[in-house]
PDB file of N, CA and C in Angstrom:
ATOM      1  N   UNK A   1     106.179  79.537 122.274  1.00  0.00           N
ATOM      2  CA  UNK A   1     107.127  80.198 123.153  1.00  0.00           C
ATOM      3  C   UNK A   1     107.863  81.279 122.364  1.00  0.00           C
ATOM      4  N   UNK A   2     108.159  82.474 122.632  1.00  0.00           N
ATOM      5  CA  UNK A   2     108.854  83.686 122.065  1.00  0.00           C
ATOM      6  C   UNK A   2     109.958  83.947 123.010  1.00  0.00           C
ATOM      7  N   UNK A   3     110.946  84.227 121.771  1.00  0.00           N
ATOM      8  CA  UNK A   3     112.471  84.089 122.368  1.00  0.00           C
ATOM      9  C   UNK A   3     113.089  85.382 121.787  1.00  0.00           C
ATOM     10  N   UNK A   4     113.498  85.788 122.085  1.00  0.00           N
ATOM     11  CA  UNK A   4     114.335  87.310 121.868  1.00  0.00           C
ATOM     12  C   UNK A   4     115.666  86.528 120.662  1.00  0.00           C
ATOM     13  N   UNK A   5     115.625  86.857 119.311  1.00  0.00           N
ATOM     14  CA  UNK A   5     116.479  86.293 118.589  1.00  0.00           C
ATOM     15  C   UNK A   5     116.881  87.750 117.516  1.00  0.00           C
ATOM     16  N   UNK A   6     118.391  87.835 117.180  1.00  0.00           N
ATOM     17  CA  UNK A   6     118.538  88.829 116.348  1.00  0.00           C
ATOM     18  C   UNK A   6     119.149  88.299 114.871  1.00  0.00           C
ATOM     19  N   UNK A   7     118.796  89.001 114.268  1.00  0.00           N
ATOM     20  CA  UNK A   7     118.902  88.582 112.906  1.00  0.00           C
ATOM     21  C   UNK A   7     119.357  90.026 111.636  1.00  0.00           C
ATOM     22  N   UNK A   8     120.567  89.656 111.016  1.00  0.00           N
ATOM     23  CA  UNK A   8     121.168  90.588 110.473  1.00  0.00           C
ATOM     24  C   UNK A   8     121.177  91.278 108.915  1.00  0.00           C
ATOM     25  N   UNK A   9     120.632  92.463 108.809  1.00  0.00           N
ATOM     26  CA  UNK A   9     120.138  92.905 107.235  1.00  0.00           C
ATOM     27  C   UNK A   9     121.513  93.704 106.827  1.00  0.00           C
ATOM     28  N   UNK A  10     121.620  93.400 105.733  1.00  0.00           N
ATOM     29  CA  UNK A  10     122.502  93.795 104.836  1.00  0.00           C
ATOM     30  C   UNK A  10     122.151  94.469 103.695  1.00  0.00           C
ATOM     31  N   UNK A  11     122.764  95.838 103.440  1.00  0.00           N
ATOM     32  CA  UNK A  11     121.968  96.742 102.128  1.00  0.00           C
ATOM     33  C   UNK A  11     122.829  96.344 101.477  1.00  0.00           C
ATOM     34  N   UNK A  12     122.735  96.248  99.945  1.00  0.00           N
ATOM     35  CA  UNK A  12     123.405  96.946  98.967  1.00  0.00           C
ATOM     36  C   UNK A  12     123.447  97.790  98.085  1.00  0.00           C
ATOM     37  N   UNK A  13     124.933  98.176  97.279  1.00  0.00           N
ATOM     38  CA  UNK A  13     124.696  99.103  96.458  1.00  0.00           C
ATOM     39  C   UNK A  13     123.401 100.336  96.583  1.00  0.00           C
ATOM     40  N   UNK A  14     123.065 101.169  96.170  1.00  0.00           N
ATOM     41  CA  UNK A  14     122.392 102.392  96.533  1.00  0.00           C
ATOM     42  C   UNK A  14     121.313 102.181  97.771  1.00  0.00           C
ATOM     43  N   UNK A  15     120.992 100.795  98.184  1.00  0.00           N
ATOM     44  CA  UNK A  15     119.967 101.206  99.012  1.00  0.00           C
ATOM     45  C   UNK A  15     121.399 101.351 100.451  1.00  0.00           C
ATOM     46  N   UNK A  16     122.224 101.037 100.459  1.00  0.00           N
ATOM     47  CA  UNK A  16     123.139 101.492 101.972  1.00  0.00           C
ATOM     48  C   UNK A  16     122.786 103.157 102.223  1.00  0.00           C
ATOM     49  N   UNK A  17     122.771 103.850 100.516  1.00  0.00           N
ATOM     50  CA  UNK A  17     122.610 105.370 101.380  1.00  0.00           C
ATOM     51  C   UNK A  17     121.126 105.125 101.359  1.00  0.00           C
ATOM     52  N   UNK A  18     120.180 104.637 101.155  1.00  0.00           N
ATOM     53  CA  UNK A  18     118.544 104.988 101.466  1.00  0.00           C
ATOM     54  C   UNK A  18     118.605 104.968 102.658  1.00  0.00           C
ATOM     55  N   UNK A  19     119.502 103.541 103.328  1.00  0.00           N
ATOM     56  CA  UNK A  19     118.984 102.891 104.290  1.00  0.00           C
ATOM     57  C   UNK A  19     119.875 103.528 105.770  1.00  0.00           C
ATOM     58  N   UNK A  20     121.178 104.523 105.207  1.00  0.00           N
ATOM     59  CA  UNK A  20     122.247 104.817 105.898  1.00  0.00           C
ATOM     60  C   UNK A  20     123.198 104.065 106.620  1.00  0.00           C
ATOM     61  N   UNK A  21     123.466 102.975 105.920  1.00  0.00           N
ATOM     62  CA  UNK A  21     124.109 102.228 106.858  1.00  0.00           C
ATOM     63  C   UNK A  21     124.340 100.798 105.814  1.00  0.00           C
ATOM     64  N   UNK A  22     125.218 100.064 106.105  1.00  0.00           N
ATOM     65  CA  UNK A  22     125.445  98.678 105.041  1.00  0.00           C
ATOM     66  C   UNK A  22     124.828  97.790 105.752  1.00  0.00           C
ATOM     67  N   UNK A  23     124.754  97.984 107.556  1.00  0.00           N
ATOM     68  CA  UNK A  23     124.661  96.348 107.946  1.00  0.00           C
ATOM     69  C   UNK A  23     123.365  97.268 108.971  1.00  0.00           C
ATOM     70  N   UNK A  24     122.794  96.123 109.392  1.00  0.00           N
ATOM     71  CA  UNK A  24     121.577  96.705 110.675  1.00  0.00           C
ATOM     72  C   UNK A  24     121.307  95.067 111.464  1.00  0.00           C
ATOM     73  N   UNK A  25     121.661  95.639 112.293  1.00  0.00           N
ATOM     74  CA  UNK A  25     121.123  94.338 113.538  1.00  0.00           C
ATOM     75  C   UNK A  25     119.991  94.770 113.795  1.00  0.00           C
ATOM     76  N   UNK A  26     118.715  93.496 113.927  1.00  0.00           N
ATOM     77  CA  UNK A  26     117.652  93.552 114.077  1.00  0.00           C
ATOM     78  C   UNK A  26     117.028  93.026 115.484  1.00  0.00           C
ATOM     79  N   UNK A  27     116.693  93.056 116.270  1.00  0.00           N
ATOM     80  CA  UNK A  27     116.490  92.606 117.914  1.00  0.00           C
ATOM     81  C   UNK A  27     115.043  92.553 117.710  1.00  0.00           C
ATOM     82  N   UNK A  28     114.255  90.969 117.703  1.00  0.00           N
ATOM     83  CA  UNK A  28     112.585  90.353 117.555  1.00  0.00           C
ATOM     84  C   UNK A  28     112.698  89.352 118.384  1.00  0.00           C
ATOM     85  N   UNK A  29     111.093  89.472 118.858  1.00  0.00           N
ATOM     86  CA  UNK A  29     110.801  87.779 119.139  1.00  0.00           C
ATOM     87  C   UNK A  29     110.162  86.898 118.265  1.00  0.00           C
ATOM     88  N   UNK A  30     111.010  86.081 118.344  1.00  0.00           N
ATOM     89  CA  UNK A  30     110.338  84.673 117.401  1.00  0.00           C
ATOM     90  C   UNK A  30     109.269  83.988 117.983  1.00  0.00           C
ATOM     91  N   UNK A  31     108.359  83.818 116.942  1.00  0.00           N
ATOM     92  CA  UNK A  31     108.723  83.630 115.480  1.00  0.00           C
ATOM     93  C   UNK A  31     108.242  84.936 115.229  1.00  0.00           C
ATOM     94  N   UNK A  32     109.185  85.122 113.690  1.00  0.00           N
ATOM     95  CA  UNK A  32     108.758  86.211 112.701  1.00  0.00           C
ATOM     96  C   UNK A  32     109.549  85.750 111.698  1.00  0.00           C
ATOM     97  N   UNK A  33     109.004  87.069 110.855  1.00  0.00           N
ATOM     98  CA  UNK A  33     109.032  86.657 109.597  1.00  0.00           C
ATOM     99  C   UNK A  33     110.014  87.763 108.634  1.00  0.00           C
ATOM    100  N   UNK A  34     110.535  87.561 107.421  1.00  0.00           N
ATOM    101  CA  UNK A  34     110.909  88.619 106.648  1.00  0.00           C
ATOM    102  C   UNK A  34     110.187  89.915 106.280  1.00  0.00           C
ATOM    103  N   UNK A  35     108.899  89.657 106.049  1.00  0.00           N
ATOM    104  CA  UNK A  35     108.101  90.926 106.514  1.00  0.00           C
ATOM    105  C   UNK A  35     108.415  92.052 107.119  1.00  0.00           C
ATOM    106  N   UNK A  36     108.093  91.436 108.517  1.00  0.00           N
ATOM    107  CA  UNK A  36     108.554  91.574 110.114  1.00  0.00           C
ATOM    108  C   UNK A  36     109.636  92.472 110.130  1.00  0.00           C
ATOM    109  N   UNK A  37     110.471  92.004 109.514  1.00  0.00           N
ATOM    110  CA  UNK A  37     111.868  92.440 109.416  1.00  0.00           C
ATOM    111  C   UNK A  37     112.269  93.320 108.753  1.00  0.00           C
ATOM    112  N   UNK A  38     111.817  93.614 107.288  1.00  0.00           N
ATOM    113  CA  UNK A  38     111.531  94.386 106.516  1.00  0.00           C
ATOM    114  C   UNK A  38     110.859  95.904 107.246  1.00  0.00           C
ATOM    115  N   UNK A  39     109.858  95.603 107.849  1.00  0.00           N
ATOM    116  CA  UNK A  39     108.917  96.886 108.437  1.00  0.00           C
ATOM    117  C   UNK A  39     109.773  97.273 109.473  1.00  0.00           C
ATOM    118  N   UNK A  40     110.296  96.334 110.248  1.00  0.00           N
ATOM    119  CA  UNK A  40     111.229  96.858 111.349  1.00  0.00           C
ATOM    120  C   UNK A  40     112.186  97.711 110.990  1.00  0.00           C
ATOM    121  N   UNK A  41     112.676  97.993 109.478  1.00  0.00           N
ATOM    122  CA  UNK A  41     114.052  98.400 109.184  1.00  0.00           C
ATOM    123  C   UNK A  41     113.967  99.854 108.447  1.00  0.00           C
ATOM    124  N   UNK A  42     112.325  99.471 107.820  1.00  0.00           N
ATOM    125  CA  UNK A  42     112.066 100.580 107.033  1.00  0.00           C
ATOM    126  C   UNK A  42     111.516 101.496 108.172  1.00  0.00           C
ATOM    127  N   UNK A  43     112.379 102.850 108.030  1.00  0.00           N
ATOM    128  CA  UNK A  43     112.231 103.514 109.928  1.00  0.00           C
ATOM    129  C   UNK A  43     111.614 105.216 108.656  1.00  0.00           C
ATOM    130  N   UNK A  44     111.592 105.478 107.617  1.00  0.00           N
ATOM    131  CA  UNK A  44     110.813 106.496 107.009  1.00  0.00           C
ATOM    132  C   UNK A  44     109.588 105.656 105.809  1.00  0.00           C
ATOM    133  N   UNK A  45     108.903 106.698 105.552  1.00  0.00           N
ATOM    134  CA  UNK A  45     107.969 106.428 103.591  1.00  0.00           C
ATOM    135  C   UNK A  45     109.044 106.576 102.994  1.00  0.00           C
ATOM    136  N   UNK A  46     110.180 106.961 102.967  1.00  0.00           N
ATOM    137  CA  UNK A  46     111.409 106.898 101.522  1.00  0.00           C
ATOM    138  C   UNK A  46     111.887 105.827 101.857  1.00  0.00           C
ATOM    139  N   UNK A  47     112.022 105.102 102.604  1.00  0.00           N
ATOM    140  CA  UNK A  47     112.666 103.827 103.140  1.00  0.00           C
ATOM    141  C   UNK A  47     111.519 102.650 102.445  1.00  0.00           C
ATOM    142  N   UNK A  48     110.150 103.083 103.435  1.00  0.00           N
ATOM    143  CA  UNK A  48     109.034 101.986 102.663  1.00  0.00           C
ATOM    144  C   UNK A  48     108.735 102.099 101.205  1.00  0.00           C
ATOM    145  N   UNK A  49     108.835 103.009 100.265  1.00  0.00           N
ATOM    146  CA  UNK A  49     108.586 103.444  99.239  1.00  0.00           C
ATOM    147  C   UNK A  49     109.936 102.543  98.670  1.00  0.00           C
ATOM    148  N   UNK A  50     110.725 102.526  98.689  1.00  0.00           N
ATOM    149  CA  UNK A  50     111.977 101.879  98.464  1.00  0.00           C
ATOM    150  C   UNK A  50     111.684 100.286  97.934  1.00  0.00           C
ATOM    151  N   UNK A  51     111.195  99.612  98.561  1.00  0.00           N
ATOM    152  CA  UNK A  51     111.422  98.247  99.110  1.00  0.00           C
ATOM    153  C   UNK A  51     109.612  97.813  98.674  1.00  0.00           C
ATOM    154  N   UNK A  52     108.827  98.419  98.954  1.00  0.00           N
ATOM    155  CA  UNK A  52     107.596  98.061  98.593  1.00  0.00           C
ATOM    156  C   UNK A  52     106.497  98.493  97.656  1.00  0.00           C
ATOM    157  N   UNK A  53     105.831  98.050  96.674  1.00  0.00           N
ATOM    158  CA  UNK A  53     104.812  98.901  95.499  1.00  0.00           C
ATOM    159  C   UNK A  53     103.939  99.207  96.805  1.00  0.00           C
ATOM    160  N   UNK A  54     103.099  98.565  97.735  1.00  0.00           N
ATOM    161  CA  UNK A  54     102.053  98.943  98.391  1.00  0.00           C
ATOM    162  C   UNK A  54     102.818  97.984 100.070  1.00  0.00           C
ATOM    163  N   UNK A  55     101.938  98.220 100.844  1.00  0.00           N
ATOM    164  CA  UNK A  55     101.724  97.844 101.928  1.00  0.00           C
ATOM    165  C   UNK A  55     101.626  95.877 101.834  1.00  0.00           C
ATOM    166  N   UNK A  56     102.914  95.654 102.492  1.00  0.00           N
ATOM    167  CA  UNK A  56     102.764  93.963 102.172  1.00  0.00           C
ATOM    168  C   UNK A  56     103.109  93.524 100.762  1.00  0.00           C
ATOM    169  N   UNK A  57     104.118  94.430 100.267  1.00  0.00           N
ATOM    170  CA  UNK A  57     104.394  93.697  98.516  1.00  0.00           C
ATOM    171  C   UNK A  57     104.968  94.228  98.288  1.00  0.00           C
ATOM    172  N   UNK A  58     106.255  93.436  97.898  1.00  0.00           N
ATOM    173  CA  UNK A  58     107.669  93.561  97.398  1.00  0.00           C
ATOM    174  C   UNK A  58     107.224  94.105  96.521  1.00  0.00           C
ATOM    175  N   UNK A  59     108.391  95.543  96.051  1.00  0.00           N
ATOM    176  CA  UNK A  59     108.766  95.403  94.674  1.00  0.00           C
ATOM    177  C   UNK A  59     109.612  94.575  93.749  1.00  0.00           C
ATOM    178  N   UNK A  60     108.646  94.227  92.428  1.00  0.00           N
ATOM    179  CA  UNK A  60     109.618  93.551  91.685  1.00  0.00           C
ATOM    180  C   UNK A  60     111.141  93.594  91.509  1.00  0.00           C
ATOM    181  N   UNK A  61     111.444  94.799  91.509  1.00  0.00           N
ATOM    182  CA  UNK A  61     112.852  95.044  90.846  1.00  0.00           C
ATOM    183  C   UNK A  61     114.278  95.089  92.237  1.00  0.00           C
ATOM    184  N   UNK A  62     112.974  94.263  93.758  1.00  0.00           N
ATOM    185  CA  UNK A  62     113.679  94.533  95.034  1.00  0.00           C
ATOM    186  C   UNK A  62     113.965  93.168  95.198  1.00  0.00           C
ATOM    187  N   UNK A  63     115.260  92.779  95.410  1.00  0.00           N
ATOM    188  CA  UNK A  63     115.308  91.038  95.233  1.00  0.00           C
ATOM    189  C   UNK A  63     116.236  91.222  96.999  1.00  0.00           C
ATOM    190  N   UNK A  64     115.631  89.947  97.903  1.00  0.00           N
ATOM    191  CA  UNK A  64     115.763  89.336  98.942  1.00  0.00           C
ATOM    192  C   UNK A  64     115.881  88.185  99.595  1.00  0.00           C
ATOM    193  N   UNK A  65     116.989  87.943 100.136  1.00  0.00           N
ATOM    194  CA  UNK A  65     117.648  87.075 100.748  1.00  0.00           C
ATOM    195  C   UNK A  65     117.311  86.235 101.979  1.00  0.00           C
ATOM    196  N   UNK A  66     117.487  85.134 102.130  1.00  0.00           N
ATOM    197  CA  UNK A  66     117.471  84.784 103.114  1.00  0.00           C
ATOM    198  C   UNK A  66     118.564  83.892 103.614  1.00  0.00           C
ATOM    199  N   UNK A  67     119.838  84.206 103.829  1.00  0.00           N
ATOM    200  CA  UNK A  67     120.784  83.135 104.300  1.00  0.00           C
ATOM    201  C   UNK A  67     120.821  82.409 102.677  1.00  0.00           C
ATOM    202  N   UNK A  68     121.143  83.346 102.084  1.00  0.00           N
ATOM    203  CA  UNK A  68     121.487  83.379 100.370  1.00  0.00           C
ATOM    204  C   UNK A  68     120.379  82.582  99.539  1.00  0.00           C
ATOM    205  N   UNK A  69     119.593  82.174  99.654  1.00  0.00           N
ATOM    206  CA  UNK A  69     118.456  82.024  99.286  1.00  0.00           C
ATOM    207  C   UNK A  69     117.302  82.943  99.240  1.00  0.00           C
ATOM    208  N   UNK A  70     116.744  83.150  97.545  1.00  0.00           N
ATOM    209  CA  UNK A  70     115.830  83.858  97.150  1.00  0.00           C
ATOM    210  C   UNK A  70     114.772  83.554  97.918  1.00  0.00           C
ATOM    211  N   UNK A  71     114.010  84.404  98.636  1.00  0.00           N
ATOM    212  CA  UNK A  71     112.954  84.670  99.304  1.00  0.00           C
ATOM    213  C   UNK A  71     111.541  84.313  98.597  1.00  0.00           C
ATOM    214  N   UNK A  72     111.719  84.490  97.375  1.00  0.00           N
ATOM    215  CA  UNK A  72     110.961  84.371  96.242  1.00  0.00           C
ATOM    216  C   UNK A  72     110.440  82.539  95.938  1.00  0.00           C
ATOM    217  N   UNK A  73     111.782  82.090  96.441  1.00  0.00           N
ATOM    218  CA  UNK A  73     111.567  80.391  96.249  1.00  0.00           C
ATOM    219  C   UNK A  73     110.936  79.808  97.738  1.00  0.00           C
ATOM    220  N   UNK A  74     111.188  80.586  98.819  1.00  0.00           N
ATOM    221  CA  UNK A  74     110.770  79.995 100.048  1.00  0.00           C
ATOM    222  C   UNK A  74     109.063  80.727 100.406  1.00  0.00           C
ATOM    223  N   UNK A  75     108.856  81.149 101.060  1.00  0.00           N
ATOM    224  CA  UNK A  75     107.965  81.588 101.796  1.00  0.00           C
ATOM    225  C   UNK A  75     107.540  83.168 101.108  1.00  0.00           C
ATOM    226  N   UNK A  76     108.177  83.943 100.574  1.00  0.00           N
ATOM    227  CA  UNK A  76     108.305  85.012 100.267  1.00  0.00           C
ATOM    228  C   UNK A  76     107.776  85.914 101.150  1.00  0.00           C
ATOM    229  N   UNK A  77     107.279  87.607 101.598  1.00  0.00           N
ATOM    230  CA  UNK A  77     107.388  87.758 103.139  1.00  0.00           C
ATOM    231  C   UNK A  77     106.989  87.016 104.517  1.00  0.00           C
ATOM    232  N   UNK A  78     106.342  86.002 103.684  1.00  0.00           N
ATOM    233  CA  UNK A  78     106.096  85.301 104.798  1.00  0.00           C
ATOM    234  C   UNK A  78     107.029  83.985 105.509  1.00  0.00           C
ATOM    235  N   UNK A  79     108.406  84.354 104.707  1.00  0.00           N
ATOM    236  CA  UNK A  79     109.390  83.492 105.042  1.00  0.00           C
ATOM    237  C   UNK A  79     110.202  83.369 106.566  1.00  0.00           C
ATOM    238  N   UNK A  80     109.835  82.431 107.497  1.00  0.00           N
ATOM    239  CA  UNK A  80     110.414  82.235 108.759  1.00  0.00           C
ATOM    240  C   UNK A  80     112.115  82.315 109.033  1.00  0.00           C
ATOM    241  N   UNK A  81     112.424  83.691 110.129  1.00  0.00           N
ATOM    242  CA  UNK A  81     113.590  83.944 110.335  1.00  0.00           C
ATOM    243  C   UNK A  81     113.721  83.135 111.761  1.00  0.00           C
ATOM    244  N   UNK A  82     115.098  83.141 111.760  1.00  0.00           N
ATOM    245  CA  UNK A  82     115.892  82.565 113.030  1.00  0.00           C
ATOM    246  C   UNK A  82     116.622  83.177 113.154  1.00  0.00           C
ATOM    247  N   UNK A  83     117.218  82.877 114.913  1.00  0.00           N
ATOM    248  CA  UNK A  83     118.017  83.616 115.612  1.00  0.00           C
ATOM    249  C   UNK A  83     119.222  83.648 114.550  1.00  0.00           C
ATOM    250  N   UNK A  84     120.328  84.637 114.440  1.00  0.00           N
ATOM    251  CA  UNK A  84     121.366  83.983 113.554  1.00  0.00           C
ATOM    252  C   UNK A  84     121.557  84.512 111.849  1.00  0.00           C
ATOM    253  N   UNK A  85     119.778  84.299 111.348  1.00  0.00           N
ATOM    254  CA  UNK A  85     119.955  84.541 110.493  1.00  0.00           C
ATOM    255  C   UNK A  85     120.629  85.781 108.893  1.00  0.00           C
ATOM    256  N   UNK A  86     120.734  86.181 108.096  1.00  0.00           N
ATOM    257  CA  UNK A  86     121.279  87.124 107.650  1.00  0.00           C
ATOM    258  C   UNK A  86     120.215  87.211 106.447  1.00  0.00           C
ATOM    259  N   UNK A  87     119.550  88.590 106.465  1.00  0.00           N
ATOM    260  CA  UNK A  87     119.015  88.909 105.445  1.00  0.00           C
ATOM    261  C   UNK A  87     119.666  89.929 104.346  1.00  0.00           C
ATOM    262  N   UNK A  88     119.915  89.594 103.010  1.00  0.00           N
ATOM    263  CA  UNK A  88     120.522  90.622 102.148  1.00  0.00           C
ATOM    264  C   UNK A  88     119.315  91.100 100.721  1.00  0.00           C
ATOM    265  N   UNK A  89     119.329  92.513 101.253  1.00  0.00           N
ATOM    266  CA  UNK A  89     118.249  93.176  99.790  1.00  0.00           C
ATOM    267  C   UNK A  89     119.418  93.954  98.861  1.00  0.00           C
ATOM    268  N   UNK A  90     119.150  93.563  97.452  1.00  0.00           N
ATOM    269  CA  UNK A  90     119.594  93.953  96.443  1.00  0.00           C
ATOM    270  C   UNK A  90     118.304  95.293  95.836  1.00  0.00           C
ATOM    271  N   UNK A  91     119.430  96.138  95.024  1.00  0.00           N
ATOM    272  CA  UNK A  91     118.390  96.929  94.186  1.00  0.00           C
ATOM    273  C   UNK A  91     118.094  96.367  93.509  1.00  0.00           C
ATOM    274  N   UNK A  92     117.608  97.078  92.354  1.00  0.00           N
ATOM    275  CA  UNK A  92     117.875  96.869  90.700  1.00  0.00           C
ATOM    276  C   UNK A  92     119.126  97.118  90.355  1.00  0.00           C
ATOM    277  N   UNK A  93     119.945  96.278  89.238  1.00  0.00           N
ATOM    278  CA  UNK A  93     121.850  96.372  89.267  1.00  0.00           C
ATOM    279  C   UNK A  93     121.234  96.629  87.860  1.00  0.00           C
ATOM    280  N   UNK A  94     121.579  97.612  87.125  1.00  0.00           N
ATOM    281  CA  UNK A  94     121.747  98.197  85.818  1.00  0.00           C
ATOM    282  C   UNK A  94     123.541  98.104  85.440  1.00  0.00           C
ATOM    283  N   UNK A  95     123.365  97.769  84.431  1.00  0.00           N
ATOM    284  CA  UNK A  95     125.338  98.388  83.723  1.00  0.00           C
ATOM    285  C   UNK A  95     124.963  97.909  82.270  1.00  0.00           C
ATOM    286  N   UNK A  96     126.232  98.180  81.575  1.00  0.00           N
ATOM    287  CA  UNK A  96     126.800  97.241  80.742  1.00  0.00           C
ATOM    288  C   UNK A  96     127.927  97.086  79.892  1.00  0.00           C
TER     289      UNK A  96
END
């Protein structure tokens, strides 16, 4: 059964200006996935170029959330969203 569920991405630090914006409500039917969600958001190639080495693959240095859990430990894009949920992508954080 597919249900109209929205689920909320959060940029940080430099990707808010890639992405123009800090927060983005996402409007899918479930089920989907972080993927899913990901492609839905990336709306240019400077956006996908951003976030992915190729088609379907994170970049390393792109770390993602799922309801504060590394994406990396669950499902990774193939990690199942829910209505509700909050996705947050980090850059790479350089300082020192």
């Amino acid at each position: 059964m597919r249900n109209e569920m929205v689920v909320v991405v959060d940029f940080y630090a430099t990707l808010q200006s890639v992405f123009g914006t800090k927060t983005k409500r996402v409007e899918i039917n479930s089920p989907a996935t972080v993927g899913q969600i990901l492609n839905l958001v990336c709306q240019t190639d400077g956006q996908r170029e951003r976030l992915h080495e190729s088609p379907g693959r994170l970049r390393r240095d792109i770390k993602v959330f799922r309801n504060g859990r590394d994406i990396v430990f669950l499902n990774k894009l193939d990690t199942e969203v829910h209505n509700g949920d909050k996705i947050a992508i980090f850059p790479p954080i350089a300082g020192g």
